[in-house]
Structures are given as structure tokens and as C-alpha cells.
Protein backbone atom coordinates (compact mmCIF):
# COMPACT_ATOMS: atom_id res chain seq x y z
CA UNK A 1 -166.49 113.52 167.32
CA UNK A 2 -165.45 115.56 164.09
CA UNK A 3 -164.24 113.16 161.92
CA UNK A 4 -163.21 113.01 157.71
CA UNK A 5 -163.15 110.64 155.40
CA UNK A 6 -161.76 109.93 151.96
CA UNK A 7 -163.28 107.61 149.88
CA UNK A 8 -159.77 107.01 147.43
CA UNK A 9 -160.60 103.98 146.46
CA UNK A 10 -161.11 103.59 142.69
CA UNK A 11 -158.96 102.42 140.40
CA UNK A 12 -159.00 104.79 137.43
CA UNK A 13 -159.51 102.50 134.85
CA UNK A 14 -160.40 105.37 132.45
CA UNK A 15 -157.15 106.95 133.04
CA UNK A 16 -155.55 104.58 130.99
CA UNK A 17 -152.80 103.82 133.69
CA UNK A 18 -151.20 100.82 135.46
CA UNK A 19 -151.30 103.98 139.23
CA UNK A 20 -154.64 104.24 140.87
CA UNK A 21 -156.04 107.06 139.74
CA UNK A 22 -155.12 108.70 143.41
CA UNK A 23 -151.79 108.44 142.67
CA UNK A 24 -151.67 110.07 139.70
CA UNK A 25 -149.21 113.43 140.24
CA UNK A 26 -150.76 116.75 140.13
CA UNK A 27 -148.59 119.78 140.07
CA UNK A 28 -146.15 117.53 141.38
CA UNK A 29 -147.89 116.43 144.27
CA UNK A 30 -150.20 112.53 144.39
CA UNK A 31 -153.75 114.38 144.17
CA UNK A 32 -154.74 112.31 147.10
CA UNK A 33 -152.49 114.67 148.94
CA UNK A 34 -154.34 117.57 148.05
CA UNK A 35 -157.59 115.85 150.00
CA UNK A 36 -155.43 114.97 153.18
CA UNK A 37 -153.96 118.22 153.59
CA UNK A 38 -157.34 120.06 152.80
CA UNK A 39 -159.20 117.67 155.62
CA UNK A 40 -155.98 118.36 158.09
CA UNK A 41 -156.02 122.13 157.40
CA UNK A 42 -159.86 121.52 159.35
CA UNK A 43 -158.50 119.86 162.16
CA UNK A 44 -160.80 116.85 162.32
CA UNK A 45 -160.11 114.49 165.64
CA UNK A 46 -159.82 111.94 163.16
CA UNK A 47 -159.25 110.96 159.12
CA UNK A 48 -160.10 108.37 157.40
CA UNK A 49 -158.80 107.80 153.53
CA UNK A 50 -160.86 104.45 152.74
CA UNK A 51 -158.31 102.96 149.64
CA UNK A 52 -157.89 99.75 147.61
CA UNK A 53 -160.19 98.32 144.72
């Protein structure tokens, strides 16, 4: 099987903010979207995005 996973799981304490660091908008997109749609654009059979602190 060809699977991904995303670790997204830290909290982003040095980022000085109340969002998980994952959250955190980028180009006005979450960044953790940029990692989802990069791992889809590979067509795994599965993904995994591992979140929570």
C-alpha cells in the first residue's frame, strides 16, 4: 500500500498564537492545506494527517 502521513500535530507555542501553528493562514490558505493537497496531487491509497497536542 502507498500511503502518507502528516505529522500536524504541534502546537506552535513559538508562534505566539492562541491557532495551532497548522492553522495559521498562508497566502490565504491554512498551511496544513498546502501538505494535503501536495500528498493528494501523489495519489497515495491512503492519508493520514496525525493532529492534536
Amino acid at each position: 500500500m502507498h500511503a502518507h502521513v502528516i505529522l500536524a500535530a504541534g502546537q506552535g507555542t513559538r508562534m505566539k498564537s492562541r491557532l495551532p501553528k497548522v492553522l495559521h493562514p498562508l497566502l490565504g490558505k491554512p498551511m496544513l492545506a498546502y501538505a494535503v493537497e501536495t500528498a493528494l496531487a501523489l495519489s497515495p491509497e491512503k492519508l493520514v494527517v496525525v493532529v492534536g497536542h
